[in-house]
C-alpha atoms as a PDB file:
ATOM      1  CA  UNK A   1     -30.671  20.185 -19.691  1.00  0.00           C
ATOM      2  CA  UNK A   2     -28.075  19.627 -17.117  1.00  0.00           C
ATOM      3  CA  UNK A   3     -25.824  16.730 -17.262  1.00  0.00           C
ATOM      4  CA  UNK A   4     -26.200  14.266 -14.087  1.00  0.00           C
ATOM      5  CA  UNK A   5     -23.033  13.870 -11.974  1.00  0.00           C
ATOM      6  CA  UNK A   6     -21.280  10.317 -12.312  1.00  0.00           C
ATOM      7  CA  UNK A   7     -18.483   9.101 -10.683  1.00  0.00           C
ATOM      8  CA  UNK A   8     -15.330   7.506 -13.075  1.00  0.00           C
ATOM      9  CA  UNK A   9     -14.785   4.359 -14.856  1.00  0.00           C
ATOM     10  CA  UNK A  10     -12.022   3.714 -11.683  1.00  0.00           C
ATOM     11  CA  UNK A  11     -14.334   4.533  -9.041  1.00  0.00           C
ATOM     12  CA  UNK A  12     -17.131   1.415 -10.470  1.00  0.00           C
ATOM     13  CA  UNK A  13     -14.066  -0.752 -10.744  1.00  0.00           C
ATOM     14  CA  UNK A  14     -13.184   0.480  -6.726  1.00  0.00           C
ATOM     15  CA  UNK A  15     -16.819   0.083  -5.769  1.00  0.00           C
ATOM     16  CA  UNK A  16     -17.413  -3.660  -7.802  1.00  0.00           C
ATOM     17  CA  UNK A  17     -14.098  -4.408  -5.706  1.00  0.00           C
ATOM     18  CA  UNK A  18     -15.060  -3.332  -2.571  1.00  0.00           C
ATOM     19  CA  UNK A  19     -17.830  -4.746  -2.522  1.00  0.00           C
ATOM     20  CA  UNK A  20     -16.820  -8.415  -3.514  1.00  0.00           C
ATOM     21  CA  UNK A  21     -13.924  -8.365  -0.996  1.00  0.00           C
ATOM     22  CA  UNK A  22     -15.989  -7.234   1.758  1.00  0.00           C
ATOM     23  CA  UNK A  23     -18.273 -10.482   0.644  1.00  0.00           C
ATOM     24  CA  UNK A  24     -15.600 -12.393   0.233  1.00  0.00           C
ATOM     25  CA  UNK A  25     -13.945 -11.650   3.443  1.00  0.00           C
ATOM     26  CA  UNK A  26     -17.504 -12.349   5.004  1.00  0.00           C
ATOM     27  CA  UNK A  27     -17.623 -15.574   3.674  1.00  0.00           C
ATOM     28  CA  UNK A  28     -14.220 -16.867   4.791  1.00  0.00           C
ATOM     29  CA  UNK A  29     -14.225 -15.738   8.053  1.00  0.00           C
ATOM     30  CA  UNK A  30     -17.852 -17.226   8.464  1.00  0.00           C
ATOM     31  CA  UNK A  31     -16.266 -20.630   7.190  1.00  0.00           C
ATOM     32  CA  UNK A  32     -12.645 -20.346   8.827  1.00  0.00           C
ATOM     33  CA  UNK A  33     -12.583 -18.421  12.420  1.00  0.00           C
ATOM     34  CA  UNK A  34      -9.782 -15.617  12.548  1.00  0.00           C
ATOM     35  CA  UNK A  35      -6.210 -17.290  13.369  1.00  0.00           C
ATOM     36  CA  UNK A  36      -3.470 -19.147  11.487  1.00  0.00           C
ATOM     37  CA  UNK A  37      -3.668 -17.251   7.881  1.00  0.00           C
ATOM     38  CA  UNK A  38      -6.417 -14.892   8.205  1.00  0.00           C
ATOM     39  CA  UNK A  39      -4.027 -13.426  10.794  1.00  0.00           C
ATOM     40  CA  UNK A  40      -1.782 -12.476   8.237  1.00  0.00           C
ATOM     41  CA  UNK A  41      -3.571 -11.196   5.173  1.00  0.00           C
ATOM     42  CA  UNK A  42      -7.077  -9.856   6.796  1.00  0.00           C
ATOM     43  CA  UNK A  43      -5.147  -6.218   7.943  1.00  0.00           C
ATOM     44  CA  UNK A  44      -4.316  -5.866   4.306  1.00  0.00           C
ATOM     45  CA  UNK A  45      -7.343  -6.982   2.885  1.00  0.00           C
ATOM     46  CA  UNK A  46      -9.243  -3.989   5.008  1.00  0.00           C
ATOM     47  CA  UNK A  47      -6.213  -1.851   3.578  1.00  0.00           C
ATOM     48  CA  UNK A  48      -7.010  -2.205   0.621  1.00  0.00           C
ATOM     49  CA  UNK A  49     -10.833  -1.786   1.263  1.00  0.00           C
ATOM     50  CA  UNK A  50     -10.361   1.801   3.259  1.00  0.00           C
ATOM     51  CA  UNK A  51      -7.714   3.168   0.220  1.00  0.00           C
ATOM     52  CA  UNK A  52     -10.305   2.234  -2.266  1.00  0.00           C
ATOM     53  CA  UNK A  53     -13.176   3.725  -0.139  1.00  0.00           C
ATOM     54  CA  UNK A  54     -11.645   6.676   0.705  1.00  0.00           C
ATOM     55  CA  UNK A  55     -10.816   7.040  -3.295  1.00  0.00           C
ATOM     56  CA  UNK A  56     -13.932   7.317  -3.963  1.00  0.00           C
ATOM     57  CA  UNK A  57     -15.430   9.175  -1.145  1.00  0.00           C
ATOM     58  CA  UNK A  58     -12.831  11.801  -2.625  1.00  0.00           C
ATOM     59  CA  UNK A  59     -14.348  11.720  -5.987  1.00  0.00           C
ATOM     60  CA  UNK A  60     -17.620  11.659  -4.443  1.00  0.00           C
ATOM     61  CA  UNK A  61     -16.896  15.257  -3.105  1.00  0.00           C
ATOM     62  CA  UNK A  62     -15.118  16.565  -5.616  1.00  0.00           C
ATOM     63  CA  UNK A  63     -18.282  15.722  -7.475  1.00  0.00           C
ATOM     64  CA  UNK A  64     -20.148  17.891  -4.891  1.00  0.00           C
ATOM     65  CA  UNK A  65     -22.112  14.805  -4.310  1.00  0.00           C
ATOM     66  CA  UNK A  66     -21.787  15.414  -0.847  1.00  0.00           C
ATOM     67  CA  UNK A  67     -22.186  18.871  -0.387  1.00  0.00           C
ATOM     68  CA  UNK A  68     -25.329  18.950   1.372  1.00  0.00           C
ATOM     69  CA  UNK A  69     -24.512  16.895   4.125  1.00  0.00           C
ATOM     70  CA  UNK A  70     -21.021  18.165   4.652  1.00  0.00           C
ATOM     71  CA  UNK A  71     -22.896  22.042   5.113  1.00  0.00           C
ATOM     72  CA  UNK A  72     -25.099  20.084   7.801  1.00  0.00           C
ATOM     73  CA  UNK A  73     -22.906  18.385  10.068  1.00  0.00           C
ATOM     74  CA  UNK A  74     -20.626  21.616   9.540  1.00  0.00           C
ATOM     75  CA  UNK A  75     -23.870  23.291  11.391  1.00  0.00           C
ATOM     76  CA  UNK A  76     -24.148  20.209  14.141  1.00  0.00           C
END
C-alpha cells in the first residue's frame, strides 16, 4: 500500500498561523478602520502571511501535490 503524501510538522504550524492572523487581522480591521497603528504593522502582518504561504505552497509541490494542475495551466 502506498503511503499518502503529508505536508511537515512546520507547514501545520504555517497553516494554523496563517490562518489565525488572517482572522485576526479580519477582526481588527472590522473593529478599528485602517489608520493610526494599523498603518504601521498591517504591511508586515501580510509579510508574514505571503512568506508563510508561499512556504508551504513550496512544500506543496515538492510534494507533487500540485502536479496536475501545474501540467494544465502549462497547456492553457
Amino acid at each position: 500500500m502506498m503511503k499518502k503524501p503529508q505536508i511537515t510538522i512546520e507547514s501545520y504550524h504555517k497553516l494554523n498561523r496563517a490562518k489565525l492572523l488572517a482572522h485576526s487581522v479580519y477582526l481588527e480591521l472590522n473593529k478599528n478602520p485602517l489608520g493610526g497603528m494599523n498603518q504601521l504593522y498591517v504591511p508586515i502582518l501580510f509579510c508574514y502571511l505571503s512568506e508563510d504561504i508561499s512556504d508551504i505552497f513550496e512544500e506543496l509541490k515538492q510534494l507533487g501535490l500540485c502536479d496536475d494542475w501545474l501540467r494544465q495551466s502549462k497547456k492553457d
